[in-house]
Each structure stands twice: as C-alpha cells, then as structure tokens.
C-alpha atoms as a PDB file:
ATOM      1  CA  UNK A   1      -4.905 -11.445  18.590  1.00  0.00           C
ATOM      2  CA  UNK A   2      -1.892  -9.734  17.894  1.00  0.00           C
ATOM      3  CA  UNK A   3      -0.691  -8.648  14.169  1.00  0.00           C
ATOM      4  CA  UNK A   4       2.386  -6.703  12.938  1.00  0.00           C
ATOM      5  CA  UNK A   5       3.653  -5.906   9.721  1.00  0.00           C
ATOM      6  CA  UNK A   6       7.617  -5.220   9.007  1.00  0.00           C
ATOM      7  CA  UNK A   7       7.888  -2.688   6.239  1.00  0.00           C
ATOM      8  CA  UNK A   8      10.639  -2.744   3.617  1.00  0.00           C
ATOM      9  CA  UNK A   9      12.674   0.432   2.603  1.00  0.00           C
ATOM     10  CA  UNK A  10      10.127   2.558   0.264  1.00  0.00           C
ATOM     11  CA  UNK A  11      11.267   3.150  -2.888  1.00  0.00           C
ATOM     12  CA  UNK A  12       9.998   5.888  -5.252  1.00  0.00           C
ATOM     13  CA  UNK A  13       8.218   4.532  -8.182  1.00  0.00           C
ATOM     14  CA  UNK A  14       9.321   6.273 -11.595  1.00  0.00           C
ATOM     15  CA  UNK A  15       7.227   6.649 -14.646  1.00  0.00           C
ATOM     16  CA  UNK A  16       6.425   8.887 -17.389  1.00  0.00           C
ATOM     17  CA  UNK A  17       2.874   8.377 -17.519  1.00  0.00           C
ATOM     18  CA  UNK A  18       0.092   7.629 -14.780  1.00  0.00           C
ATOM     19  CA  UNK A  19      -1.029   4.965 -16.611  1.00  0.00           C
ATOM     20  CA  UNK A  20       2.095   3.004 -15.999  1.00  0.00           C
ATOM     21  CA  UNK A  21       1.444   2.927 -12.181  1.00  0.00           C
ATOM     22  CA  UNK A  22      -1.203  -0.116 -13.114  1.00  0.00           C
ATOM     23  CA  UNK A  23       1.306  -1.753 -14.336  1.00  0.00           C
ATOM     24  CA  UNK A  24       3.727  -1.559 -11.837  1.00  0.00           C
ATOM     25  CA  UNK A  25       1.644  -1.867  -9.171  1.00  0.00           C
ATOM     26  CA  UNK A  26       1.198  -5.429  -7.584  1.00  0.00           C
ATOM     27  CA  UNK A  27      -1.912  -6.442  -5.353  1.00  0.00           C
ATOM     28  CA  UNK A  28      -0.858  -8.584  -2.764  1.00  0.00           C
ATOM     29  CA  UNK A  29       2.907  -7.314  -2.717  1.00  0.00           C
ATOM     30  CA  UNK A  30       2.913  -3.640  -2.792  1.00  0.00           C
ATOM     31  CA  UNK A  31       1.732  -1.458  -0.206  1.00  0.00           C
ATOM     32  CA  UNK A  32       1.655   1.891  -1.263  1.00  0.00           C
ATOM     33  CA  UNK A  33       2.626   5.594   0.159  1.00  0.00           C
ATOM     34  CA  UNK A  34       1.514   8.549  -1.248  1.00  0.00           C
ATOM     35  CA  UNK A  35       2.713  12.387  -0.657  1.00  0.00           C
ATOM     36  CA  UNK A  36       1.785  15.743  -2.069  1.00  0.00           C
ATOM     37  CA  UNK A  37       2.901  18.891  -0.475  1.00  0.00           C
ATOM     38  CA  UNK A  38       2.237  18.115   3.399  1.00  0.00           C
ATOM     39  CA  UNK A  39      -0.515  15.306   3.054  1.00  0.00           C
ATOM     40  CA  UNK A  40       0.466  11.580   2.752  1.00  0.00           C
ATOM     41  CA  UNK A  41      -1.098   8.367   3.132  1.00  0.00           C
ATOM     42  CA  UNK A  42      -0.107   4.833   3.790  1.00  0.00           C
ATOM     43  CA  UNK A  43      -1.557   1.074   2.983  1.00  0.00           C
ATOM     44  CA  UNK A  44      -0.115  -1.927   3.948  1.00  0.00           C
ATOM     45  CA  UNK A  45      -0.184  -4.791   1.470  1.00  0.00           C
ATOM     46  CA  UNK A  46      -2.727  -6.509   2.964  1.00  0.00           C
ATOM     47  CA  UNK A  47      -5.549  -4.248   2.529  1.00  0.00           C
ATOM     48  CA  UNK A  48      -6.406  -4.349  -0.851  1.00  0.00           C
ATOM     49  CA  UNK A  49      -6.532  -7.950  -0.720  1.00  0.00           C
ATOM     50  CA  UNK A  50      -8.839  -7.737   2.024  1.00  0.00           C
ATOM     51  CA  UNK A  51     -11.045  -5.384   0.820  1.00  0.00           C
ATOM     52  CA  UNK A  52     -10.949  -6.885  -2.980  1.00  0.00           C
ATOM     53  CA  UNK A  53      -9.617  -3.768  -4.600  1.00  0.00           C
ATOM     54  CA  UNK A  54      -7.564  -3.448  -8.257  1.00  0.00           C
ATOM     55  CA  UNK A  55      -5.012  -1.579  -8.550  1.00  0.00           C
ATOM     56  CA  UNK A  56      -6.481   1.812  -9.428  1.00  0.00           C
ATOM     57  CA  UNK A  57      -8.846   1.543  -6.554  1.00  0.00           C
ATOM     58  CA  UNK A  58      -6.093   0.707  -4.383  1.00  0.00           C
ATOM     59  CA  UNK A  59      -4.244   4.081  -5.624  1.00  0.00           C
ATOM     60  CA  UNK A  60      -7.660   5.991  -4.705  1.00  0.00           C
ATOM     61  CA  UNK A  61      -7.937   4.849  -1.626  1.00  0.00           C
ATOM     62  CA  UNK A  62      -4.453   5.483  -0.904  1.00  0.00           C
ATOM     63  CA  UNK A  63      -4.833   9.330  -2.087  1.00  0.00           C
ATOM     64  CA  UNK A  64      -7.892   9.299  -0.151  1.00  0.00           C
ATOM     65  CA  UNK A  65      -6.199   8.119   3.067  1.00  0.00           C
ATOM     66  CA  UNK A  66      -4.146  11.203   2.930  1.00  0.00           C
ATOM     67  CA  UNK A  67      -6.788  13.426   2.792  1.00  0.00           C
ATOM     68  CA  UNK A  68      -6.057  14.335  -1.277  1.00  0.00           C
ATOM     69  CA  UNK A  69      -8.542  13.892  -4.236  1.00  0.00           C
ATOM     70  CA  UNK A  70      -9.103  10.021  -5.193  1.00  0.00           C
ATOM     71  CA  UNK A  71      -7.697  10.813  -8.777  1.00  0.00           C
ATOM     72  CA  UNK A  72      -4.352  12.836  -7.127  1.00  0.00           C
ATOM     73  CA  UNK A  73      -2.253   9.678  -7.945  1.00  0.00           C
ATOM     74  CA  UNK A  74      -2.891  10.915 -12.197  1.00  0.00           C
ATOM     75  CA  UNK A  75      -0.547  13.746 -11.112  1.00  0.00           C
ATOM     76  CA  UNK A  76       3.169  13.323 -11.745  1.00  0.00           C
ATOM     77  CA  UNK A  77       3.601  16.219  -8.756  1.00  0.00           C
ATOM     78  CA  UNK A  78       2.174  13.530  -6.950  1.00  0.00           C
ATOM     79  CA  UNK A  79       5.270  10.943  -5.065  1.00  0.00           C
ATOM     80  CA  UNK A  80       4.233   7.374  -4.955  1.00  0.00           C
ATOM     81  CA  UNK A  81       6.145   4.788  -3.366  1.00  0.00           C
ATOM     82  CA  UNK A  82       5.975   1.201  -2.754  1.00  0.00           C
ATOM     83  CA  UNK A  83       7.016  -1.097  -0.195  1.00  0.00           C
ATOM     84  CA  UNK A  84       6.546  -4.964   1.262  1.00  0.00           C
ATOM     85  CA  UNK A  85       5.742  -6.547   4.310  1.00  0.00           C
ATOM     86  CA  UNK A  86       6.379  -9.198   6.426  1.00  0.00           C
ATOM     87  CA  UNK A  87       3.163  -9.916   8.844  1.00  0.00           C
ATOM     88  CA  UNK A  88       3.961 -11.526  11.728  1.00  0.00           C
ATOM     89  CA  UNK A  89       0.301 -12.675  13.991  1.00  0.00           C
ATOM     90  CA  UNK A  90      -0.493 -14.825  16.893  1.00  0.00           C
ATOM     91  CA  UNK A  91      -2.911 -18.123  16.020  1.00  0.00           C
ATOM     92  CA  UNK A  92      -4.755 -17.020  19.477  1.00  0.00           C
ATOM     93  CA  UNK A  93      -4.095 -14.372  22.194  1.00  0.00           C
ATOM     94  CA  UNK A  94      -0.954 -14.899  23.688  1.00  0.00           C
ATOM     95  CA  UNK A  95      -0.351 -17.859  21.945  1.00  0.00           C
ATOM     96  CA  UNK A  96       2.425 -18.889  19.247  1.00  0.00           C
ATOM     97  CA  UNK A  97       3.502 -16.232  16.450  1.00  0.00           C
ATOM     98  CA  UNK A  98       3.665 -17.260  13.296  1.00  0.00           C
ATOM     99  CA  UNK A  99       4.272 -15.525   9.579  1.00  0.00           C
ATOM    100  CA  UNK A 100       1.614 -14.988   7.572  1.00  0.00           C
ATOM    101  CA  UNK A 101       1.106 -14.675   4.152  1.00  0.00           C
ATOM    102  CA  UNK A 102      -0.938 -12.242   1.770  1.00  0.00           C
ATOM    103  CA  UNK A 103      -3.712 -14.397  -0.005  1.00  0.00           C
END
C-alpha cells in the first residue's frame, strides 16, 4: 500500500518566546521543520498523531530528527516552520486512491 503526503508552502513561525510555540503548534495539522546552521529536520503531520505525542514532544523529536539537541527548539537562533498535508493512500495495493484524513 501506497501513501503520499502533499506539503503546503512552509511558513516561518514568529514568536518572542519559546513558550509560545505550544501554543501555536497544532497536533494533527502542523507538521513541523526545523533548521539550525546546516542541520534540519522534517515531520509530517501525521506522526505525532501516530505516535501519541504533545506538542513539546513533537518539537523534540523534530530537533532530534535533525541531528540537534531535543531542547534546540527553546532557542530563538533556532528556525521553525510549519506546514500541512494532504495524504493521499491506496485502500489495497494497486487498488483505488483515496484522501485520508489525520485522526
């Protein structure tokens, strides 16, 4: 079985503290990207949802995915950015494809 997610645009989140990021933050909407110098990471929507994370697990996990410390996403050096998806995913190999959505 077949799955692929269409990304939105990114767009840089702004805030003036890393606290605000938990609020801004949406499980089940947001995927995340996260840079610092060369490193970067990416998680599609879906996977906190599947793996039952909040918000500021889902910003570790991200920091961890590019290779940075868990708690790099408290550093306003760090660039966060946010995107949707649309997940597209066959019901059984090649069979019909149909959208899904993020529970």
């Amino acid at each position: 079985v077949v799955e692929v997610t269409i990304l939105t645009p990114p767009k840089r989140l702004e805030v003036q503290r890393p606290e605000e990021y938990l609020e801004k933050i949406k499980i089940g909407r947001d995927g995340l990207i996260i840079r610092r110098g060369g490193a970067s990471g990416l998680l599609l929507p879906q996977v906190p949802v599947e793996w039952k994370w909040n918000v500021k697990e889902f910003l570790e996990h991200t920091c961890q995915k590019a290779w940075l410390p868990k708690d790099c996403w408290k550093d306003l050096q760090t660039e966060i950015q946010r995107f949707s998806g649309i997940i597209f995913q066959e019901k059984e190999p090649n069979g019909e494809v149909v959208q899904e959505e993020i529970d």
